[in-house]
Protein backbone atom coordinates (compact mmCIF):
# COMPACT_ATOMS: atom_id res chain seq x y z
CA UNK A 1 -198.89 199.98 139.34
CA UNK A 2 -201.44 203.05 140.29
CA UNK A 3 -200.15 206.06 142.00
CA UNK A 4 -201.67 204.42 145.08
CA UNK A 5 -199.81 201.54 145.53
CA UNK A 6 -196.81 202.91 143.96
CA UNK A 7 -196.90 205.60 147.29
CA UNK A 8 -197.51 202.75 149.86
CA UNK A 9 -194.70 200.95 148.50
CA UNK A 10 -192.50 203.65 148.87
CA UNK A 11 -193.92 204.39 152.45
CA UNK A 12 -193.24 200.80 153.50
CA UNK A 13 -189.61 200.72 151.99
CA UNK A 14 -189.24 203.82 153.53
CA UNK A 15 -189.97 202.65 157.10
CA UNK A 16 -187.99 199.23 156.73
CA UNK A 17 -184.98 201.63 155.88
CA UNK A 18 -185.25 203.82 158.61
CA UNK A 19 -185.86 200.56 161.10
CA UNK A 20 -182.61 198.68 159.67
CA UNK A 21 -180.61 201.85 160.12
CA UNK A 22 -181.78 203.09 163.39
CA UNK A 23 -181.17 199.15 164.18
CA UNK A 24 -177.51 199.13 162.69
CA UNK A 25 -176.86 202.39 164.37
CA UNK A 26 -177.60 201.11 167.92
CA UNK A 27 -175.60 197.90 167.19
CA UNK A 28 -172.39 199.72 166.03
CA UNK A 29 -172.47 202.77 168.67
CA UNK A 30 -173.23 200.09 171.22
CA UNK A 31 -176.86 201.39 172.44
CA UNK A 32 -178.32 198.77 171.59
CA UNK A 33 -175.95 196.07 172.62
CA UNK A 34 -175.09 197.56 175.84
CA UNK A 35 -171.27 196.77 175.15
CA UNK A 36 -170.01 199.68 172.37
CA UNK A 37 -169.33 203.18 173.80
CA UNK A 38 -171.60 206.06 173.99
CA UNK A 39 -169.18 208.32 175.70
CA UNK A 40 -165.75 209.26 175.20
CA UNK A 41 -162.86 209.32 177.53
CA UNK A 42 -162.54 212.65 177.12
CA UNK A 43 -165.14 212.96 180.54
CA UNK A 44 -164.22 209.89 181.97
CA UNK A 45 -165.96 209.08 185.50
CA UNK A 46 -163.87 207.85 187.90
CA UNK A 47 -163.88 203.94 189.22
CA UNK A 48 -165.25 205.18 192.72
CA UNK A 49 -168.28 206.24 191.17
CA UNK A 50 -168.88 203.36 188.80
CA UNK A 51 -171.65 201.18 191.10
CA UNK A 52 -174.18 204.50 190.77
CA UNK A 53 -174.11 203.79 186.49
CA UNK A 54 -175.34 200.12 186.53
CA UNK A 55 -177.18 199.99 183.20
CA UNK A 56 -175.95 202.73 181.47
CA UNK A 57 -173.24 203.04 178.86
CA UNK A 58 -170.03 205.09 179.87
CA UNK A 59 -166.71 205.79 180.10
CA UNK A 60 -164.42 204.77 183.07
CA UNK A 61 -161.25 206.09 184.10
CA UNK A 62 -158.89 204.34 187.17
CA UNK A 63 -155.89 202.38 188.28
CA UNK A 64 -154.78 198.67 187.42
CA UNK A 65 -154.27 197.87 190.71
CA UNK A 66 -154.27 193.78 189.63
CA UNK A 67 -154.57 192.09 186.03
CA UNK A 68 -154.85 188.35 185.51
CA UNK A 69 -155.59 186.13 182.65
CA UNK A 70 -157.69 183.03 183.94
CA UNK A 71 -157.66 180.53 180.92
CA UNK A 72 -159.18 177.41 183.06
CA UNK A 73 -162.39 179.69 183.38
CA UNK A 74 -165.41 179.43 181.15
CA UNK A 75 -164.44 182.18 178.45
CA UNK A 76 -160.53 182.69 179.31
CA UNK A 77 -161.05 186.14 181.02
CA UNK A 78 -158.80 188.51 181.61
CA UNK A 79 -159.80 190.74 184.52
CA UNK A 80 -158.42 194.23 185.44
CA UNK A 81 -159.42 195.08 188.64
CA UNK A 82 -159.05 198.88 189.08
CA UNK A 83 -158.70 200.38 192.76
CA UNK A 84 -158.42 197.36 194.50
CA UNK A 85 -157.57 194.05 194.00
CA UNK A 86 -159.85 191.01 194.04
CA UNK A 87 -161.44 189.96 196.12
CA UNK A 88 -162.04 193.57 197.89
CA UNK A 89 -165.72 194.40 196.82
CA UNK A 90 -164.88 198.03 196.81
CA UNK A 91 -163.25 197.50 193.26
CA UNK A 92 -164.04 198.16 189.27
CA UNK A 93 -163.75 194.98 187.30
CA UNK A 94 -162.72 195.29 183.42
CA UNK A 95 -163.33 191.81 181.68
CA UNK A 96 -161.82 191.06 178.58
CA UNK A 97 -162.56 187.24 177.24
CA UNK A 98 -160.80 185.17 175.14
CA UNK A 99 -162.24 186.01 171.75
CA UNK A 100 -161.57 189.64 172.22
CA UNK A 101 -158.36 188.96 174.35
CA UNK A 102 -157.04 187.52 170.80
CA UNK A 103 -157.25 190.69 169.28
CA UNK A 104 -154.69 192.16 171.04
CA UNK A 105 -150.96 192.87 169.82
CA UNK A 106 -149.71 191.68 173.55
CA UNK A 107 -151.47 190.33 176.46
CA UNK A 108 -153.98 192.95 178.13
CA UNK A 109 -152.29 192.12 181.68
CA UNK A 110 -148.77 193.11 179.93
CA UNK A 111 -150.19 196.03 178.08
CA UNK A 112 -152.30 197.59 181.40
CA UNK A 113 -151.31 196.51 184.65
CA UNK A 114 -150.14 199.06 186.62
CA UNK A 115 -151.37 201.81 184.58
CA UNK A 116 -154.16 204.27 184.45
CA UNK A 117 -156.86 203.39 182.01
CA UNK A 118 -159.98 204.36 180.61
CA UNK A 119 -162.93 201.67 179.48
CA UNK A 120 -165.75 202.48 176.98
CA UNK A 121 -168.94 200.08 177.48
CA UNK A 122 -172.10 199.47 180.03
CA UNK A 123 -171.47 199.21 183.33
CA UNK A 124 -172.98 196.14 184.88
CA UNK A 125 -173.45 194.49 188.52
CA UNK A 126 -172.29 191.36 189.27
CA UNK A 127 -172.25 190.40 192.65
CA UNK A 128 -171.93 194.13 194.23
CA UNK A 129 -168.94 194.67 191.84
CA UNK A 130 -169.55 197.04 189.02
CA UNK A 131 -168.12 195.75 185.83
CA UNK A 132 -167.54 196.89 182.40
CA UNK A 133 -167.59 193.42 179.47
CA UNK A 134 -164.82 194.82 176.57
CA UNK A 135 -166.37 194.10 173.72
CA UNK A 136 -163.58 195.74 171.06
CA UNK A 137 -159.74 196.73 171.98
CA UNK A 138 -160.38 199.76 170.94
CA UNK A 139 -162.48 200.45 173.49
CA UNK A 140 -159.92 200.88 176.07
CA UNK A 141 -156.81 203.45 176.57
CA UNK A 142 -153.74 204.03 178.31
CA UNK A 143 -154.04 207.60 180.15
């Protein structure tokens, strides 16, 4: 191979390396999934506050004012609703389904409700309540 083609080669593999790994990167810190945590709790924002971060990936700190484990629904859920219970609007939903539910040593309702927590992940919207998917069990804390 000429010194031509041997440089292009290394170029390309060079490029497909640093794609992969920026790729991997944004997987496992969660950019890129919109799920893993790009903050830490140690500058939490508080539940109030959460609807003004739809979209971006955070850390949330709050009350679990209500936690229930809904098996009959699509996904077992649990939900944590921090604040206020459901169905008061003017709450922050953590959902936690099945597959990641299983994960735990006890059931997330045993292990939170009635606590203080803080939640790593993207805060989304659904239906005017801002919501944080847990993704990993690790992602959440006791305060």
């Amino acid at each position: 191979m000429d010194k031509r083609r041997w440089q292009n080669a290394v170029g390309i593999a060079v490029a497909v390396l640093f794609v992969i790994g920026f790729g991997l990167s944004r997987v496992i810190g969660g950019a890129g999934t919109g799920d893993g945590p790009a903050a830490t709790c140690d500058d939490p924002v508080d539940w109030q506050q959460a609807g003004e971060l739809d979209g971006r990936a955070t850390a949330i700190v709050g009350p679990v004012v209500r936690a229930s484990h809904e098996p009959e629904v699509g996904g077992g859920p649990t939900f944590l609703n921090l604040g206020n219970p459901h169905p008061d609007p003017e709450r922050f939903d953590v959902v936690i389904y099945q597959d990641v539910r299983d994960r735990f040593d006890r059931p997330p309702e045993d292990l939170f409700d009635g606590r203080e927590i803080c939640v790593l992940g993207r805060v989304r919207d659904r239906d005017g309540v801002p919501q944080i998917i847990l993704d990993n069990p690790g992602w959440i804390t006791t305060r």
